[in-house]
C-alpha atoms as a PDB file:
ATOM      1  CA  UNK A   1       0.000   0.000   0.000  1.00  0.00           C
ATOM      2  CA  UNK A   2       2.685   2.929   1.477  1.00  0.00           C
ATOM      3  CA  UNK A   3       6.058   2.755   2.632  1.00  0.00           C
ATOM      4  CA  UNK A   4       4.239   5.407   5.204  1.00  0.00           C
ATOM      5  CA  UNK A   5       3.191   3.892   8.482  1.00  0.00           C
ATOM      6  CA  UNK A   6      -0.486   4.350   9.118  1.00  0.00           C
ATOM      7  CA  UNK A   7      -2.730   3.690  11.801  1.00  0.00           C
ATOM      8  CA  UNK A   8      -6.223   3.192  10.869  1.00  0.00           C
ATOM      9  CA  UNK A   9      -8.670   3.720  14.569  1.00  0.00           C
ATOM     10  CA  UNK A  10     -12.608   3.157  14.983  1.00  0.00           C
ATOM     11  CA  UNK A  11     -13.924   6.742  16.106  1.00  0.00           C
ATOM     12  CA  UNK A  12     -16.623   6.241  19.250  1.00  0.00           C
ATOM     13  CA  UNK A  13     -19.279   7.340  16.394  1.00  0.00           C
ATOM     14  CA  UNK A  14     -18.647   5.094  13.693  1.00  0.00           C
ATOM     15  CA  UNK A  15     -16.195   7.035  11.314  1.00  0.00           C
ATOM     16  CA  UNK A  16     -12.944   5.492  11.122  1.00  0.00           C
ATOM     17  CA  UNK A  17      -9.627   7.514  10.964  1.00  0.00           C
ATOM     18  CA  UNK A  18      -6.221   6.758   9.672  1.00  0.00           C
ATOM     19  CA  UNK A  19      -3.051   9.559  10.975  1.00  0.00           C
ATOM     20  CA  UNK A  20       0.862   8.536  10.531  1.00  0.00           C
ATOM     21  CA  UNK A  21       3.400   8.911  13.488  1.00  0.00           C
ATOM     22  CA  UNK A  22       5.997   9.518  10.320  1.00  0.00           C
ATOM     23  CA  UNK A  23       3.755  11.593   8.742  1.00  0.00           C
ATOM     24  CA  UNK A  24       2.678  14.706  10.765  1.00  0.00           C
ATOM     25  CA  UNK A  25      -1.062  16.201   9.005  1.00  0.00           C
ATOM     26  CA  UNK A  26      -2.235  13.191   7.388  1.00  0.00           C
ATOM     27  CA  UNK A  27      -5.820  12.318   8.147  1.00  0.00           C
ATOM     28  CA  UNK A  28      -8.319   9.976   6.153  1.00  0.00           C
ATOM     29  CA  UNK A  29     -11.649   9.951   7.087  1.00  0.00           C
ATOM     30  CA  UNK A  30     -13.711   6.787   5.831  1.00  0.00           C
ATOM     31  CA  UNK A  31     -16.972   4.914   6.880  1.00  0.00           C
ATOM     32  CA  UNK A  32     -14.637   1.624   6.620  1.00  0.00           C
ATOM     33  CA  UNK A  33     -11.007   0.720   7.377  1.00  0.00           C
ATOM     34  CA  UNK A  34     -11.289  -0.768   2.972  1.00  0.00           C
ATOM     35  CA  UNK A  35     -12.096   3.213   2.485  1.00  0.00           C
ATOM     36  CA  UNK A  36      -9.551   4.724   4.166  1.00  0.00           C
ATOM     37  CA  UNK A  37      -7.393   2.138   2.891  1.00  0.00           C
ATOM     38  CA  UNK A  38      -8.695   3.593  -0.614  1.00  0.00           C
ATOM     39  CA  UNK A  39      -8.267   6.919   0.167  1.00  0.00           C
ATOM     40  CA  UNK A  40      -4.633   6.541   1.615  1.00  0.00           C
ATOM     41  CA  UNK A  41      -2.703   7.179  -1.412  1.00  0.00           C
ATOM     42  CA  UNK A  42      -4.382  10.079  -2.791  1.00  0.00           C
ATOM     43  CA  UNK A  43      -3.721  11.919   0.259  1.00  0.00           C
ATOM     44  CA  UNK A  44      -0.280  10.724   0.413  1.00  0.00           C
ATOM     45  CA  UNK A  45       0.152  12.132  -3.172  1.00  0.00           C
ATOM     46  CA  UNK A  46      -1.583  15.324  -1.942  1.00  0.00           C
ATOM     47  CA  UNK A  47       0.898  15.977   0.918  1.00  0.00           C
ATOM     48  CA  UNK A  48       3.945  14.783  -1.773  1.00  0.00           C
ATOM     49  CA  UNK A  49       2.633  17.582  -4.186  1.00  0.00           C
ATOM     50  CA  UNK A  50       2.411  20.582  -1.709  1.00  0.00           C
ATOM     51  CA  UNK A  51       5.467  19.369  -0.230  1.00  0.00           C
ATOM     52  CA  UNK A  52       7.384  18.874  -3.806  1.00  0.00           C
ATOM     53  CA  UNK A  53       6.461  22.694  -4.972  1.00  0.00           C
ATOM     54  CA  UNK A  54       8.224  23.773  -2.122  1.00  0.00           C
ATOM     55  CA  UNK A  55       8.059  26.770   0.950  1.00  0.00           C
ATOM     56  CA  UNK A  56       5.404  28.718  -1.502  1.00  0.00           C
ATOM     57  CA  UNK A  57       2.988  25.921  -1.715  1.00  0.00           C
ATOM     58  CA  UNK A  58       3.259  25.905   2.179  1.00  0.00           C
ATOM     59  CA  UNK A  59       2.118  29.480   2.425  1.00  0.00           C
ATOM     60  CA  UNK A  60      -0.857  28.994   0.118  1.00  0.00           C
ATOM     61  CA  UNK A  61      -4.177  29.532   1.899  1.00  0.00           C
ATOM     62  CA  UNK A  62      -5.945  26.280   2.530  1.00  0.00           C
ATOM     63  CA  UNK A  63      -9.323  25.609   1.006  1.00  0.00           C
ATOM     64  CA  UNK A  64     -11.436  26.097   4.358  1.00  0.00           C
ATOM     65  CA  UNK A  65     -14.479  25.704   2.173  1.00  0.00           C
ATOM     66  CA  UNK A  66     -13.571  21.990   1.241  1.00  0.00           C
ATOM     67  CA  UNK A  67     -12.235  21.778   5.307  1.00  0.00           C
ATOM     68  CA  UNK A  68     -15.302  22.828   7.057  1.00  0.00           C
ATOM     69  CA  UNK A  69     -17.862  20.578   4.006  1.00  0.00           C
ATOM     70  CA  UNK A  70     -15.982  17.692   5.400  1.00  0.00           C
ATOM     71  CA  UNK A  71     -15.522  18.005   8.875  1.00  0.00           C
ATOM     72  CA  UNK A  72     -19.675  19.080   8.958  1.00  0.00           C
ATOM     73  CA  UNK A  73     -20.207  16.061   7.164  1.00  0.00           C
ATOM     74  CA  UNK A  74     -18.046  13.444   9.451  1.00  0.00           C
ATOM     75  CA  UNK A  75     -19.872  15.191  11.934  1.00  0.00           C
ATOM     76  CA  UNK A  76     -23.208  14.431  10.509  1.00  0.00           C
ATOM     77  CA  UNK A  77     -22.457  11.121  10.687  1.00  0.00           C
ATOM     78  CA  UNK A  78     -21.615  10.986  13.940  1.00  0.00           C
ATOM     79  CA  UNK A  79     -25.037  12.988  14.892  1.00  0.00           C
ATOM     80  CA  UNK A  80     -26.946  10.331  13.094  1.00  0.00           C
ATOM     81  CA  UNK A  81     -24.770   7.456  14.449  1.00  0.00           C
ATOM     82  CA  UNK A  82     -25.438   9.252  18.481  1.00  0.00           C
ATOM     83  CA  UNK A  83     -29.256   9.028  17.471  1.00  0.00           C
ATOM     84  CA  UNK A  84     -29.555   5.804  15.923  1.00  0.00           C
ATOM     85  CA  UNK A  85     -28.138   4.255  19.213  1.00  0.00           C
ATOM     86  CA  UNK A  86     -30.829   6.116  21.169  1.00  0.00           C
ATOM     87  CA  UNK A  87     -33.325   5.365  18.914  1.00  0.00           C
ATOM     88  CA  UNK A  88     -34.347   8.990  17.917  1.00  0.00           C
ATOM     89  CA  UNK A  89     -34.275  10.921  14.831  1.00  0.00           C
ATOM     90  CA  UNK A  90     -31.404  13.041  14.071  1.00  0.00           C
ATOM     91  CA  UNK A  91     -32.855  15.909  13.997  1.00  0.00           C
ATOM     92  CA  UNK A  92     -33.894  15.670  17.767  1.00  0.00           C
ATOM     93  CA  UNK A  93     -30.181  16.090  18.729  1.00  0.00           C
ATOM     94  CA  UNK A  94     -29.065  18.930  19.752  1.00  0.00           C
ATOM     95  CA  UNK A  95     -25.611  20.802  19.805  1.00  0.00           C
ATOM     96  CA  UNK A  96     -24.375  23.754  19.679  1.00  0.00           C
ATOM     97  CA  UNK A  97     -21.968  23.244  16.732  1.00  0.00           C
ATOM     98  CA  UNK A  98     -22.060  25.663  14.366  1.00  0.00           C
ATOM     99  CA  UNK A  99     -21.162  24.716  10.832  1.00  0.00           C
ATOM    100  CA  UNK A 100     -20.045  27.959  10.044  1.00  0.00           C
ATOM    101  CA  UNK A 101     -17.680  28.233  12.462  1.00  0.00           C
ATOM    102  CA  UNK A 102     -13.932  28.267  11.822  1.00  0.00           C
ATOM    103  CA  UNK A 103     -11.495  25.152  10.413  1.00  0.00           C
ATOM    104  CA  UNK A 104      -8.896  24.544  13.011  1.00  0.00           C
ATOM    105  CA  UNK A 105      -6.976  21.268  13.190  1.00  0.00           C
ATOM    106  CA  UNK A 106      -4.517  22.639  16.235  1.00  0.00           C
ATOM    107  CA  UNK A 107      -2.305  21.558  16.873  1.00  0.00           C
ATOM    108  CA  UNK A 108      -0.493  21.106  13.450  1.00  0.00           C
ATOM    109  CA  UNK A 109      -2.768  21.672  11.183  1.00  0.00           C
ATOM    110  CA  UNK A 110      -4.787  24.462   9.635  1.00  0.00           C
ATOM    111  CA  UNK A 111      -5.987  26.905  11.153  1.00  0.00           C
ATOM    112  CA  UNK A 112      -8.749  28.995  10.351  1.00  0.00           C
ATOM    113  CA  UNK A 113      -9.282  31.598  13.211  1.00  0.00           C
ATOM    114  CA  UNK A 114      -8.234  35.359  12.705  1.00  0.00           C
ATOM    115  CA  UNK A 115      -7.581  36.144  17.011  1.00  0.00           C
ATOM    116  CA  UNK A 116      -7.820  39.833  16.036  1.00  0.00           C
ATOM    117  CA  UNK A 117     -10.913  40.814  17.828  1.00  0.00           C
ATOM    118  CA  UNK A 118     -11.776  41.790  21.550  1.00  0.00           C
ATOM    119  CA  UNK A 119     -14.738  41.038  23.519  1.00  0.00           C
ATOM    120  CA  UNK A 120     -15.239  43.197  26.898  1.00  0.00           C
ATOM    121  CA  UNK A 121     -16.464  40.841  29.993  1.00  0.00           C
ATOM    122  CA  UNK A 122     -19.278  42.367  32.578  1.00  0.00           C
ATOM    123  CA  UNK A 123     -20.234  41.203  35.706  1.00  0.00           C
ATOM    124  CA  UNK A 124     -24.202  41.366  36.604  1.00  0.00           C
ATOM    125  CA  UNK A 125     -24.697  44.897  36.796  1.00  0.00           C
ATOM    126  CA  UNK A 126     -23.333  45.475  33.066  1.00  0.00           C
ATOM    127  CA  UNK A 127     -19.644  47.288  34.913  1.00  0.00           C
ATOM    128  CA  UNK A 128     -16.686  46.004  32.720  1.00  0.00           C
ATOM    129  CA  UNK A 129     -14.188  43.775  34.665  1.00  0.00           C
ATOM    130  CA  UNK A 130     -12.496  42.348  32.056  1.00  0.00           C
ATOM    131  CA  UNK A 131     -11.664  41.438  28.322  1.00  0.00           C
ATOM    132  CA  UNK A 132     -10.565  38.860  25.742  1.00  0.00           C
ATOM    133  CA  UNK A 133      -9.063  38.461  22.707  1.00  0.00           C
ATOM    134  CA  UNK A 134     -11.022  36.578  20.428  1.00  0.00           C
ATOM    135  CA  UNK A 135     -11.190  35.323  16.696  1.00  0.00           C
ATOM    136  CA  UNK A 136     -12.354  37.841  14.698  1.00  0.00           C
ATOM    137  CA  UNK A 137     -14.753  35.228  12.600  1.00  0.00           C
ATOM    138  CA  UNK A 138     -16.307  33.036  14.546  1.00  0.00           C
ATOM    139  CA  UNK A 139     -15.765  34.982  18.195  1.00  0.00           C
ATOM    140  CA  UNK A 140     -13.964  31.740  19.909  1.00  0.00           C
ATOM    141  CA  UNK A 141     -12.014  33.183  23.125  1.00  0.00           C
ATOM    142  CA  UNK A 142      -8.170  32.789  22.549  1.00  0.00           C
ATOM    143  CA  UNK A 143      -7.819  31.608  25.414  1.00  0.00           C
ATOM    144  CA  UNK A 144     -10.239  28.696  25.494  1.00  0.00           C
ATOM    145  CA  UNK A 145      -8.565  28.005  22.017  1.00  0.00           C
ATOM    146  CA  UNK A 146      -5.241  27.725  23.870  1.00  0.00           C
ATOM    147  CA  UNK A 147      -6.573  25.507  26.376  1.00  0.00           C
ATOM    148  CA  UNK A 148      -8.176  23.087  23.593  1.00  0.00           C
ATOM    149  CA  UNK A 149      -4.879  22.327  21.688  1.00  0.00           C
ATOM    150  CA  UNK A 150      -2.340  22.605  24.688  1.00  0.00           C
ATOM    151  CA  UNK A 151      -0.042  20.097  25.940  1.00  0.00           C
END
């Protein structure tokens, strides 16, 4: 298949994933170990590409479009694998995902949040006692960002 180690896991909701301890940013997605077996070498050849065109092709802008379509739909399929285990319809789930919100596979990997923006904090009676930085798109905290991809 690949002179690349792989390692090919069963996610808790059904999706499985394959990463490389030799390869740092690979991750297939498939609904069977076969599929992500499948889909191994095209993202091997995808990561030999970027890598071949050199520093430039590093710099480019990822397409967050194509990141966020298929992150929202592994996620979908973990929504409707949660609900068919409970026996309820998907659409009776509820989270507070947004599908909008920013790409970001921290540590490593892309990342789509802009932490240009500031949101004041008030206690009860409206006074300001405090502030954060916070991603200019989707208005995650910095902070909680840091604390979500740390050590």
């Amino acid at each position: 298949m690949t002179d690349i180690p792989v390692n090919i896991e069963l996610g808790e909701h059904g999706l499985y994933y394959g990463t490389s301890p030799a390869l740092r940013g690979l991750l297939v997605i498939g609904d069977s170990v076969e599929q992500v077996r499948e889909r191994i070498p095209a993202a091997l050849e995808e990561l030999r590409s970027v890598a071949a065109e050199g520093p430039a092709a590093m710099t480019d802008k990822p397409d967050f479009e194509k990141l966020r379509a298929l992150r929202n739909e592994a996620l979908g399929k973990m929504i409707e694998a949660f609900a068919a285990e409970r026996g309820i319809a998907p659409s009776q789930v509820r989270t507070s995902f947004n599908p909008n919100a920013c790409y970001c596979a921290c540590p490593g990997g892309p990342c789509e949040h802009d932490f240009q923006g500031w949101r004041e904090i008030t206690d009860d009676e409206g006074r300001v006692c405090g502030g954060e930085t916070v991603c200019a798109r989707c208005g995650m905290g910095a902070l909680s960002h840091s604390m979500r991809v740390g050590p």
